[in-house]
Protein backbone atom coordinates (compact mmCIF):
# COMPACT_ATOMS: atom_id res chain seq x y z
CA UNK A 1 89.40 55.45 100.07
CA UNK A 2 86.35 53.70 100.22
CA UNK A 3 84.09 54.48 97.57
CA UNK A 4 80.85 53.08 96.14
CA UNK A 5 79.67 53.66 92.60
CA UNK A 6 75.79 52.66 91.31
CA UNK A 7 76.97 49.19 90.41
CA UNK A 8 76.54 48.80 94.43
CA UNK A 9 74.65 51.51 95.26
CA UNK A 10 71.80 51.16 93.31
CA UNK A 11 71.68 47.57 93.99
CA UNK A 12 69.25 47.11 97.14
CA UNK A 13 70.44 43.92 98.52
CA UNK A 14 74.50 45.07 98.43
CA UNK A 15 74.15 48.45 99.44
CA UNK A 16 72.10 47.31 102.47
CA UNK A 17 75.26 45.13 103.11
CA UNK A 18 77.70 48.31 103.44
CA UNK A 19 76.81 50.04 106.48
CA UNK A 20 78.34 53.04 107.77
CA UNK A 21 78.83 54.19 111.17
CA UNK A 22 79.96 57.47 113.03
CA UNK A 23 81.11 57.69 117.02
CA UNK A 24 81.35 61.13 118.72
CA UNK A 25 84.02 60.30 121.71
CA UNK A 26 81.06 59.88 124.37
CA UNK A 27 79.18 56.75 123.93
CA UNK A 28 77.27 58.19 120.92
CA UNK A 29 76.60 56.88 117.62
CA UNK A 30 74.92 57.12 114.62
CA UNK A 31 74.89 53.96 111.88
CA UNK A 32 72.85 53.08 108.51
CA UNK A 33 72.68 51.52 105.43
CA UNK A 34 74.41 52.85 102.25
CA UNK A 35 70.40 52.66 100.82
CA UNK A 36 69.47 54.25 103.91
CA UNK A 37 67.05 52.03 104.64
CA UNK A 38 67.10 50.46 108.61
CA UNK A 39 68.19 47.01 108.51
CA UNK A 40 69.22 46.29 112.44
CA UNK A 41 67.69 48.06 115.66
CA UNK A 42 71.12 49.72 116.14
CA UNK A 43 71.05 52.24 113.02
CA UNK A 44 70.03 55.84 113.89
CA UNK A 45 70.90 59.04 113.60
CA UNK A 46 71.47 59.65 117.23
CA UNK A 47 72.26 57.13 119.78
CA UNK A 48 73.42 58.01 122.85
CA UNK A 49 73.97 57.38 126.74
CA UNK A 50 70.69 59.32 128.77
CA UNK A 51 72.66 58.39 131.85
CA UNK A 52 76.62 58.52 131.08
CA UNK A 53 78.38 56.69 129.86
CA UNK A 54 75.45 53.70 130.41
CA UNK A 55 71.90 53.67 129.06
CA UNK A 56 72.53 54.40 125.23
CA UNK A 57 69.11 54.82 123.70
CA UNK A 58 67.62 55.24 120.18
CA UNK A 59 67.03 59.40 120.17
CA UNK A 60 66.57 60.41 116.31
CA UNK A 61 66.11 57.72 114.68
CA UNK A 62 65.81 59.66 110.85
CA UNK A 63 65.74 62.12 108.75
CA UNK A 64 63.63 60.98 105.35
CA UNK A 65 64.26 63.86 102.54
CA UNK A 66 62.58 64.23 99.05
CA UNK A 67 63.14 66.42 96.44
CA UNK A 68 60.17 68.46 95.47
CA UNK A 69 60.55 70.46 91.95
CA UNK A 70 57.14 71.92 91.33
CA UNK A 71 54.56 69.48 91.43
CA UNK A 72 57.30 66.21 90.56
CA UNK A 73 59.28 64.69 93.79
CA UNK A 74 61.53 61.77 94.19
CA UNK A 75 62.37 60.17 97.77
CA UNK A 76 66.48 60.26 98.79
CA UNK A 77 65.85 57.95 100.93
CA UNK A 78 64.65 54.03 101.08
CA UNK A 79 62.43 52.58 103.57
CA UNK A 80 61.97 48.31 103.89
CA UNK A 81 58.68 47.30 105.17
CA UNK A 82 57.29 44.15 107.12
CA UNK A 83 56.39 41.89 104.50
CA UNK A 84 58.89 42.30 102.00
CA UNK A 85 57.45 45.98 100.66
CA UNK A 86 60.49 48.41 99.54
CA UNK A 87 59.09 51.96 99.56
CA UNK A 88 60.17 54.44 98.38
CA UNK A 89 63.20 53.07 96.67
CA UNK A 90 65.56 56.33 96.55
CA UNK A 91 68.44 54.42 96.64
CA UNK A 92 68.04 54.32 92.87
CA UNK A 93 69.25 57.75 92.24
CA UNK A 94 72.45 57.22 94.84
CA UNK A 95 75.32 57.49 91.88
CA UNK A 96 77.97 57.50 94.44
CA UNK A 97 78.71 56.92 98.08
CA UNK A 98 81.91 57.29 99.63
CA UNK A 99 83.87 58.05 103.20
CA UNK A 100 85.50 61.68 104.03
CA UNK A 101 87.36 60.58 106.31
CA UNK A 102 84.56 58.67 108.39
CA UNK A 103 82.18 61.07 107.28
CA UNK A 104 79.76 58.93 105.08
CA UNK A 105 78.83 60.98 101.81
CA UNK A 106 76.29 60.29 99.06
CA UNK A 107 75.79 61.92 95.63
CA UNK A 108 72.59 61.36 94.27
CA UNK A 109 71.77 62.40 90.60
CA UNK A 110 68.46 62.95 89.35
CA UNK A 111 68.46 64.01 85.62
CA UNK A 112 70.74 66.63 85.32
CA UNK A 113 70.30 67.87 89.66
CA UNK A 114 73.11 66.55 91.57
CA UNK A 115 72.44 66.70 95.28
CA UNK A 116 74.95 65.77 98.19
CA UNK A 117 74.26 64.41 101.12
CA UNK A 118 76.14 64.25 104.36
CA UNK A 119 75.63 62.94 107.93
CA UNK A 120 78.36 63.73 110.66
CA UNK A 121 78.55 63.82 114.78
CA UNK A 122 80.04 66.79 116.08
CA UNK A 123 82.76 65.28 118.43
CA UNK A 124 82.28 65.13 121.87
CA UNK A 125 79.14 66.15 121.70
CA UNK A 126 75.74 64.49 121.25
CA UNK A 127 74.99 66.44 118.49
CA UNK A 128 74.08 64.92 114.86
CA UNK A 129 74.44 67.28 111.72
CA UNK A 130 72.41 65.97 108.07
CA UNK A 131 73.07 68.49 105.53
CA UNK A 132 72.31 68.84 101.52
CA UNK A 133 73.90 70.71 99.30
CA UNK A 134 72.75 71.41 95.70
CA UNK A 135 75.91 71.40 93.61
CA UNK A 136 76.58 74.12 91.29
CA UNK A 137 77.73 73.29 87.68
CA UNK A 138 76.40 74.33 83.67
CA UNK A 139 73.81 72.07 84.19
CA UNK A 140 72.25 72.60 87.63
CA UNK A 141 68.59 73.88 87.83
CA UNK A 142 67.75 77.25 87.73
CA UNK A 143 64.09 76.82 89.21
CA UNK A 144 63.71 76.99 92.71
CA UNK A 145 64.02 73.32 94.20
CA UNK A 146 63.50 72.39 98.14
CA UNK A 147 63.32 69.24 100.10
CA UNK A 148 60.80 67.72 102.63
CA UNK A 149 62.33 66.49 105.51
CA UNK A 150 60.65 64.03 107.89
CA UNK A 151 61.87 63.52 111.16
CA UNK A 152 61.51 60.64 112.73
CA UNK A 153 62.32 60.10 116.67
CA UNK A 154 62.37 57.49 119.39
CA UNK A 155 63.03 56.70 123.36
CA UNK A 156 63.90 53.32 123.29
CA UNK A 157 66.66 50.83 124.25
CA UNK A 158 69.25 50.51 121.25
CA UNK A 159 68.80 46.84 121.92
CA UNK A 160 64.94 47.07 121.80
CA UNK A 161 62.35 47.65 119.59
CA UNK A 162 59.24 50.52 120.05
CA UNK A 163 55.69 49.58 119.33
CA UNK A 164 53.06 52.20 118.21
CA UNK A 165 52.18 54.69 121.31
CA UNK A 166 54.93 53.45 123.32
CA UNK A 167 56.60 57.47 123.75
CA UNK A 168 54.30 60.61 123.85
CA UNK A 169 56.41 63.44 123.90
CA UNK A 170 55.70 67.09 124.33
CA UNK A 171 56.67 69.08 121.48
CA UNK A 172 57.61 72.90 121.20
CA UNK A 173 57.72 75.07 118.52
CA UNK A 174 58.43 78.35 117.16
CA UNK A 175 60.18 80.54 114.78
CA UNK A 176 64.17 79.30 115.61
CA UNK A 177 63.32 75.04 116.20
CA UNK A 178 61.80 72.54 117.82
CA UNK A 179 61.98 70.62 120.68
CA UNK A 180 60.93 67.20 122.13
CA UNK A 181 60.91 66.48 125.90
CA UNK A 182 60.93 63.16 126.84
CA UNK A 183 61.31 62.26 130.64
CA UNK A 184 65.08 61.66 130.62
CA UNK A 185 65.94 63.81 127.57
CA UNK A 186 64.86 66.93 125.75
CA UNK A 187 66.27 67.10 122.16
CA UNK A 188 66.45 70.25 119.93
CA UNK A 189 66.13 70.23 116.20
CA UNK A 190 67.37 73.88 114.25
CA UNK A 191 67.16 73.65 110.83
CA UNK A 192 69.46 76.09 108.19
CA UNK A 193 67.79 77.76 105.78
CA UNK A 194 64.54 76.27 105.91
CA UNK A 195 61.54 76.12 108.87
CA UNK A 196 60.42 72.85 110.96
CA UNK A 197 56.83 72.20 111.48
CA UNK A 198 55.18 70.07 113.97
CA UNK A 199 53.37 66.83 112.23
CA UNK A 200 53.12 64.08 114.88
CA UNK A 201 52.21 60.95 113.22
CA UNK A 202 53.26 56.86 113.97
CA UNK A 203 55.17 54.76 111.05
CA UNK A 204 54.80 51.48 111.88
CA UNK A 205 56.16 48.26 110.57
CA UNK A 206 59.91 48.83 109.53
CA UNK A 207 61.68 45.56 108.86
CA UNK A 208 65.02 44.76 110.40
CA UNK A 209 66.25 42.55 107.90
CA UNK A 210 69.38 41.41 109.65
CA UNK A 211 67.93 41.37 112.85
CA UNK A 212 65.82 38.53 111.59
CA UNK A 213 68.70 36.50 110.31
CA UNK A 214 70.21 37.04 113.75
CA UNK A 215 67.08 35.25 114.93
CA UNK A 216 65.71 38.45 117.27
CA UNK A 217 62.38 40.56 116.68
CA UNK A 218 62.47 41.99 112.96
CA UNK A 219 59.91 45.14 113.46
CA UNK A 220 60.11 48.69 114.64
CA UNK A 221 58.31 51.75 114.60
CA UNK A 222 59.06 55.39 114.73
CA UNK A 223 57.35 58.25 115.71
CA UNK A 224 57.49 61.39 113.45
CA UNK A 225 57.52 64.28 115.16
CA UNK A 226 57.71 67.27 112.26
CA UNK A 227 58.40 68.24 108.79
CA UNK A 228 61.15 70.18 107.29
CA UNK A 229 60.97 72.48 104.21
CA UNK A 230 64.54 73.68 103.08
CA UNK A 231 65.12 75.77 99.86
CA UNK A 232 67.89 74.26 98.24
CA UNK A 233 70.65 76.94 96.40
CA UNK A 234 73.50 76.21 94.44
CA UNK A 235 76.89 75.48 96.03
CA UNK A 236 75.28 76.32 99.82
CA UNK A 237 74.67 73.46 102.98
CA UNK A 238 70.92 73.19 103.84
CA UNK A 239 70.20 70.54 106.51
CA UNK A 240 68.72 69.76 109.90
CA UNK A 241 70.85 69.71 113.42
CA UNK A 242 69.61 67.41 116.63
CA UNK A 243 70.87 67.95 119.98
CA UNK A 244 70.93 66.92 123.57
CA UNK A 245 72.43 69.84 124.77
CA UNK A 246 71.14 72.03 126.82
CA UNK A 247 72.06 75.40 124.95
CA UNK A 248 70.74 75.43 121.30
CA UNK A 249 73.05 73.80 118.81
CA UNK A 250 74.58 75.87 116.18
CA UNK A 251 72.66 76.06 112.45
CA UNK A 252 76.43 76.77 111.11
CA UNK A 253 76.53 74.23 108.68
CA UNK A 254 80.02 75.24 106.98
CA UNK A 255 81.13 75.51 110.10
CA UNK A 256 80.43 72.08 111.91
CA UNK A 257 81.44 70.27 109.03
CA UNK A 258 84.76 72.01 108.82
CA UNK A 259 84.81 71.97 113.10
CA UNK A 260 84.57 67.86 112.25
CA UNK A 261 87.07 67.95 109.31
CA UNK A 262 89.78 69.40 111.25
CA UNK A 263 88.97 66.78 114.16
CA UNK A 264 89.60 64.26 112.00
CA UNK A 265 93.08 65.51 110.37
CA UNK A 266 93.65 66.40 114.22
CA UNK A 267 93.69 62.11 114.88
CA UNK A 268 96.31 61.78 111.97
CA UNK A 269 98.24 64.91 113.06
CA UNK A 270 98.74 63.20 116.41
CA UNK A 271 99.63 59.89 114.54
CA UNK A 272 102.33 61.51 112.33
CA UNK A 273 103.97 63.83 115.22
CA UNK A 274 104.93 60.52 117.07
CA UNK A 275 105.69 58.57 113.93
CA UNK A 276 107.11 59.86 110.82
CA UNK A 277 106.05 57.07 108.91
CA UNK A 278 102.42 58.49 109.26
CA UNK A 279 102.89 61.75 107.75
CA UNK A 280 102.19 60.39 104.34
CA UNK A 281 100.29 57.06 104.85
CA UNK A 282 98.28 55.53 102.27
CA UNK A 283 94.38 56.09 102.34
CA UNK A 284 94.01 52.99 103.69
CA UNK A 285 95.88 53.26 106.64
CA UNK A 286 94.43 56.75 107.51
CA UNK A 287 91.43 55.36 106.90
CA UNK A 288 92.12 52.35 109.80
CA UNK A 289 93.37 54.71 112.43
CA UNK A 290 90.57 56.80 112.27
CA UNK A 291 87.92 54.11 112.44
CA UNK A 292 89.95 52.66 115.09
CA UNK A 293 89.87 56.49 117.19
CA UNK A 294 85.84 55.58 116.43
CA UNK A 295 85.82 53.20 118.94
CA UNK A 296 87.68 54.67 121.70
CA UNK A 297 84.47 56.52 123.79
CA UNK A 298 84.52 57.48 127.67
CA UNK A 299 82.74 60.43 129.35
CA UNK A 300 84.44 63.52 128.91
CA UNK A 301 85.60 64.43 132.51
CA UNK A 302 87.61 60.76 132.61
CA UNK A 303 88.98 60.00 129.60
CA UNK A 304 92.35 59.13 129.73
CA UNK A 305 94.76 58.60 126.95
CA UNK A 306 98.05 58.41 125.38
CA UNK A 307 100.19 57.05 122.74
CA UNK A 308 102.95 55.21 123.09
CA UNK A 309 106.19 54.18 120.77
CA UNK A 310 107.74 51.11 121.59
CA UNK A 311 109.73 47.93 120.01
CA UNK A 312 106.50 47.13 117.65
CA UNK A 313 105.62 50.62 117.08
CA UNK A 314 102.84 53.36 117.87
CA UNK A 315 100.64 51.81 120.33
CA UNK A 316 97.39 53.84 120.95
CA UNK A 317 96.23 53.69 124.53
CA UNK A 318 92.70 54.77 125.56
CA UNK A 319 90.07 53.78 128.17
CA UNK A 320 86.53 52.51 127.25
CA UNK A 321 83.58 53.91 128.60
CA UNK A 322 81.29 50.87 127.66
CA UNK A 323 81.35 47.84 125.43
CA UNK A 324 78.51 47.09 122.47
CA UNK A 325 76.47 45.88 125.05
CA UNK A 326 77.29 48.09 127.72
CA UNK A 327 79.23 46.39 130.02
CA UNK A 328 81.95 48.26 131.38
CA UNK A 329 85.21 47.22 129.26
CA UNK A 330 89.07 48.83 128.96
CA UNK A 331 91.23 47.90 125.96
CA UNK A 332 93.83 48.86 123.82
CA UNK A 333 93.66 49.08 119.79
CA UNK A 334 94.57 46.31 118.43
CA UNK A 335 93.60 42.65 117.12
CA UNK A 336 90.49 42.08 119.43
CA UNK A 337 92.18 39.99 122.63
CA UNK A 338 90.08 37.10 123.82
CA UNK A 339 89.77 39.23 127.41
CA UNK A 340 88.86 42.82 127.24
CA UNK A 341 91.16 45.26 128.48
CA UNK A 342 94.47 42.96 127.17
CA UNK A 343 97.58 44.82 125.99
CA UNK A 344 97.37 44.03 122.25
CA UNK A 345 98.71 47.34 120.36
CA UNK A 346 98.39 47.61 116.71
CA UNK A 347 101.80 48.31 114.37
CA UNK A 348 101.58 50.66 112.73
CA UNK A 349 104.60 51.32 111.67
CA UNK A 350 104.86 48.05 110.52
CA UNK A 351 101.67 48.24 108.22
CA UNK A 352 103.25 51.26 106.57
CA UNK A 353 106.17 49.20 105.82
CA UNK A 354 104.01 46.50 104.53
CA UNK A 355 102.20 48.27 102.62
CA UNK A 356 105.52 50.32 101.21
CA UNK A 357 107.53 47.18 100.58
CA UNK A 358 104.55 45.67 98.53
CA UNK A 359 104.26 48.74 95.96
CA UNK A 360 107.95 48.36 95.25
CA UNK A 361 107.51 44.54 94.80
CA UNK A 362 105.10 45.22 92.39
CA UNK A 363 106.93 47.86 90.67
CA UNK A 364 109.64 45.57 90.24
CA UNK A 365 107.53 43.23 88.58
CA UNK A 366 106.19 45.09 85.92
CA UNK A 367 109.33 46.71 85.53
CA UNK A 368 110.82 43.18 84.32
């Protein structure tokens, strides 16, 4: 399993180095820092394809929560500025980060509050969940706590940048959400157990760190579009949803999260009923076949697939909607092939056995 602990998590310049990264089937994506700070053009909360399966553009760009006990609040959340500037620096109080699955989770501890943090795609569907959750325990605060959520958005290119006044959207607002029409788009925010309110205001001058090293523009800006206040409680999910669809995306934390869950174990179910060898593989192995599914996108109505056992062993088969840079692409899993859409399966049968034969070598050797 891939897991993180303060030594890199509360070091700035490595946990801007791990990035995660989340695909929902269609072209979509959302990507970040472990700091959660934006370090490349392409990180996001919602990136997806206006006009299937081409056209992916930067939608919600983020989600900025603080902690606000009484008149004391601390930021969960990091923000690099042009210039050099880090501000806020929440990734101080990350003491964990690892993966469910490919669902990238944080724990951050200040004093004796623990607070988790999650960010998942609900598959097939451009649809980005980013939930809290206070966790109970002996020590967890009884005094009401809540978090202020800023939400950030964007209409741009994912290989752009946005400068200040660039999008105007049209906002709408009431009791249930809010919602953002954009020429090509309208997305719908719902938040659970809290209440969004409009607060339209320009953050300028993020710096893209990486995108400077790759020699490219190195500043963005984002436009904020409301503020979320969401009463935290012991043991119970408390976040924001963001949606392209047209009807209103569901505020059932629990139940996305467990809707994604089960699509997850469904990958590795359909792994082990074609090869025994993955009913039991190691973490790491899981953990390769389902960022591997990550990549396999298409739009829903042709998106062919199968798997197929052969000589080498399970060979996963699935047609590309679009490459990275949206070129039209078909390939198999597999070690990258110098020309896309090459037959070049992955074994991986042969990784269990690999990986098998190696923890009996070394048992062996401490055993004499």
């Amino acid at each position: 399993m891939i897991r993180f602990g303060r030594a890199i998590s509360g070091d700035l310049h490595e946990a801007e180095r791990r990035e995660w990264w989340l695909a929902n089937g269609l072209g979509g994506y959302a990507a970040g820092t472990i700091a959660g700070s934006l370090t490349r053009r392409y990180h996001g909360l919602l990136i997806a394809p206006v006009e299937p399966p081409l056209g992916r553009r930067l939608i919600w760009a983020k989600a900025d929560a603080e902690l606000i006990d009484g008149e004391q609040s601390w930021p969960l959340f990091t923000n690099r500025w042009r210039g050099g500037a880090i501000g806020p620096a929440g990734h101080v109080h990350i003491e964990s980060f690892h993966l469910d699955g490919s669902i990238p989770v944080w724990l951050f501890a200040i004093g004796l509050t623990r607070i988790e943090a999650r960010i998942w795609l609900e598959p097939n569907s451009n649809t980005t969940y980013v939930a809290w959750r206070l966790l109970r325990g002996l020590d967890a605060p009884l005094r009401p706590l809540t978090l202020r959520v800023r939400l950030m958005v964007n209409d741009r290119d994912h290989h752009g940048q946005t400068a200040p006044g660039q999008i105007d959207p049209r906002l709408e607002a009431d009791s249930t959400g809010l919602w953002v029409h954009q020429p090509d788009f309208s997305l719908t925010f719902r938040a659970c157990r809290g209440v969004l309110s409009p607060a339209r205001e320009w953050i300028e001058n993020f710096d893209l760190s990486v995108e400077r090293e790759r020699g490219l523009f190195d500043c963005d800006s984002h436009l904020q579009i409301a503020e979320g206040r969401l009463e935290l409680v012991p043991g119970e999910w408390v976040g924001v949803v963001g949606s392209l669809l047209e009807a209103e995306p569901s505020a059932d934390l629990e139940a996305a999260l467990k809707g994604r869950q089960e699509w997850q174990q469904g990958v590795l179910d359909q792994a082990a009923r074609r090869m025994p060898e993955m009913y039991a593989p190691p973490d790491w192995i899981a953990q390769l076949l389902l960022a591997a599914d990550s990549f396999l996108f298409a739009p829903a109505a042709a998106r062919p697939s199968r798997w197929e056992i052969g000589d080498r062993g399970l060979s996963v088969v699935w047609r590309l909607g679009t490459r990275h840079d949206d070129l039209s692409a078909g390939a198999d899993i597999g070690d990258r092939p110098a020309r896309m859409g090459a037959r070049h399966p992955v074994d991986l049968r042969a990784l269990c056995r690999s990986r098998h034969a190696a923890q009996c070598l070394s048992r062996r050797r401490r055993q004499s």
